[in-house]
Protein backbone atom coordinates (compact mmCIF):
# COMPACT_ATOMS: atom_id res chain seq x y z
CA UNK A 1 0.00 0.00 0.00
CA UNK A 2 2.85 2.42 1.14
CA UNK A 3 4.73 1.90 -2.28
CA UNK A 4 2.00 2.35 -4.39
CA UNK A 5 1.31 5.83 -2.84
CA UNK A 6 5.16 6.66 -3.23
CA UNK A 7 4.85 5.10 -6.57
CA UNK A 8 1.90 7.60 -7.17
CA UNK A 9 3.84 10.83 -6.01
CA UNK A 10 6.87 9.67 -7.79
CA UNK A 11 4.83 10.05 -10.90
CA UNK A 12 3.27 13.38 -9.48
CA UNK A 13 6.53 14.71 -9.31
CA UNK A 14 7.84 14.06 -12.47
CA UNK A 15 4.83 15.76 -13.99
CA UNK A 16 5.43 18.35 -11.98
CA UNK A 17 9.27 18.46 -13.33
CA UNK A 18 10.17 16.95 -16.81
CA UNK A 19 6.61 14.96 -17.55
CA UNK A 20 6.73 12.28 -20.69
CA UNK A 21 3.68 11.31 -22.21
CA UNK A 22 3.33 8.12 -20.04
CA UNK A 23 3.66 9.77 -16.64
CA UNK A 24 1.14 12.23 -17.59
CA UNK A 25 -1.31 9.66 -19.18
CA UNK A 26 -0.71 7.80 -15.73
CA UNK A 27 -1.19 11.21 -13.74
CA UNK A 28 -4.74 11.48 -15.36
CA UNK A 29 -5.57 7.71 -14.37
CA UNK A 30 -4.36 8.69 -10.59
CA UNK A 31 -6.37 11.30 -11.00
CA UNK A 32 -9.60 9.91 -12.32
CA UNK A 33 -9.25 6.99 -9.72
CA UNK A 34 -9.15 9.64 -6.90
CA UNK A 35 -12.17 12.06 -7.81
CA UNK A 36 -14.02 8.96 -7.93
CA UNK A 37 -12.68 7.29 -4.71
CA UNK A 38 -11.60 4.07 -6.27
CA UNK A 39 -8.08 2.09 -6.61
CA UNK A 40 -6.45 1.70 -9.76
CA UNK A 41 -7.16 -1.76 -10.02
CA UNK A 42 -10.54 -1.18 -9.53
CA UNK A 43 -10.29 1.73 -12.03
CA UNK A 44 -8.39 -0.57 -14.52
CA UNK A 45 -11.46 -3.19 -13.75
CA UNK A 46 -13.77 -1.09 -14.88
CA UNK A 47 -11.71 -0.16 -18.27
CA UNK A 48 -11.57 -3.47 -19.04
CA UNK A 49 -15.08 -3.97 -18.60
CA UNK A 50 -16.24 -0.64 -21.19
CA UNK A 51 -13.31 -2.29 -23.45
CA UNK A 52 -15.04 -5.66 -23.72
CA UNK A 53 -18.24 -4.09 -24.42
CA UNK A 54 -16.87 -1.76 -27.01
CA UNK A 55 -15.59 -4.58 -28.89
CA UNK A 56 -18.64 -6.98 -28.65
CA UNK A 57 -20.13 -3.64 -29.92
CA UNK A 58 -17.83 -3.46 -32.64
CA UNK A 59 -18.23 -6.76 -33.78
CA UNK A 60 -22.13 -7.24 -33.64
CA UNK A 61 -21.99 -3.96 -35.77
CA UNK A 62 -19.78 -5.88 -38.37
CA UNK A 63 -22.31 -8.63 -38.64
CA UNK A 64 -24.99 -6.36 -39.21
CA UNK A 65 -23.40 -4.58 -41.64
CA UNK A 66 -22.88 -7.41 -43.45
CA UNK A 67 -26.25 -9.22 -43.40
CA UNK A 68 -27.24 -5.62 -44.83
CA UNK A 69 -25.09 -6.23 -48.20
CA UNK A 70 -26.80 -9.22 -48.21
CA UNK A 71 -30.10 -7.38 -48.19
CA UNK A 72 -31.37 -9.13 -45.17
CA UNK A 73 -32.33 -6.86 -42.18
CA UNK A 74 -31.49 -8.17 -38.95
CA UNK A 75 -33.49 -6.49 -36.68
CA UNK A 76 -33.06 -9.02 -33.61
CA UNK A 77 -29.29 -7.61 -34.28
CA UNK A 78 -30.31 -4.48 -33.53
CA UNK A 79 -32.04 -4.52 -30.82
CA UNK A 80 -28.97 -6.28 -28.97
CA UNK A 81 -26.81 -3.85 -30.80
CA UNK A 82 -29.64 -1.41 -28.86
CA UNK A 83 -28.62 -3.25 -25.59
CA UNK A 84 -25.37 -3.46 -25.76
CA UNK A 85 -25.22 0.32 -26.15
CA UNK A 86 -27.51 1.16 -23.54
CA UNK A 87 -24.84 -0.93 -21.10
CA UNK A 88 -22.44 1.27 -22.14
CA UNK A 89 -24.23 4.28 -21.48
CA UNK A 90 -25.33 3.02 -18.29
CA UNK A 91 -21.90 2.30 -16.85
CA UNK A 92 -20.58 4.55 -14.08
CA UNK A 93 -17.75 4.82 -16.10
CA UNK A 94 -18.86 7.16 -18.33
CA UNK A 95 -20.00 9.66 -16.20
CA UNK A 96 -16.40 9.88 -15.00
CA UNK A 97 -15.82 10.24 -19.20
CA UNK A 98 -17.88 13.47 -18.94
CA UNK A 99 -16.37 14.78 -16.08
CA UNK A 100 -12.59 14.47 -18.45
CA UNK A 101 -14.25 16.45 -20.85
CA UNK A 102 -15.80 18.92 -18.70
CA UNK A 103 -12.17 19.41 -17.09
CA UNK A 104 -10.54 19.48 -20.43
CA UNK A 105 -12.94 21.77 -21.97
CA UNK A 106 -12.01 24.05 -19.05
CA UNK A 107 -8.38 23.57 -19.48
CA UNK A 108 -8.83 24.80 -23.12
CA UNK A 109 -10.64 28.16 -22.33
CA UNK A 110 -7.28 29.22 -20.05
């Protein structure tokens, strides 16, 4: 526990000093975990989580998009194409996602 804090504050610190891509792309995780009172892990949980659903997404789009060259129209498709969206949207994740953009649209307008 102690070494991942000084881990985190290492990284802090060279953000602070002479930041590289990485440290600040890890900076913005640290921070996204903190404002919404989680751990990494369970942060990099929940990534995982919006990834797997983005590609099941991705790939039930495919299929649809080809039974529509075929001419057919695969509407049980999409409604779970529907469903699978909605899960997305649902996911606590991405009201964290607006938050980033909130923050970054603020950063912009200094």
């Amino acid at each position: 526990m102690i070494d991942s804090i000084q881990e985190r504050i290492q990284v802090l610190n060279r953000c602070l000093n002479n930041a590289n891509p990485q440290d600040e792309a890890i900076a913005e995780m640290i921070e996204l975990a903190n404002s919404r009172q989680i751990s990494l892990s369970q942060l990099k949980e929940e990534l995982e989580k919006l990834l797997e659903k983005l590609i099941k997404r991705k790939k039930l789009y495919q299929v649809i998009y080809e039974k529509e060259i075929q001419g057919e129209l695969p509407l049980l498709l999409y409604v779970k194409h529907y469903f699978i969206m909605k899960e997305i949207i649902d996911m606590e994740f991405i009201d964290f996602d607006l938050y980033l953009i909130t923050k970054n649209q603020e950063i912009l307008k200094k």
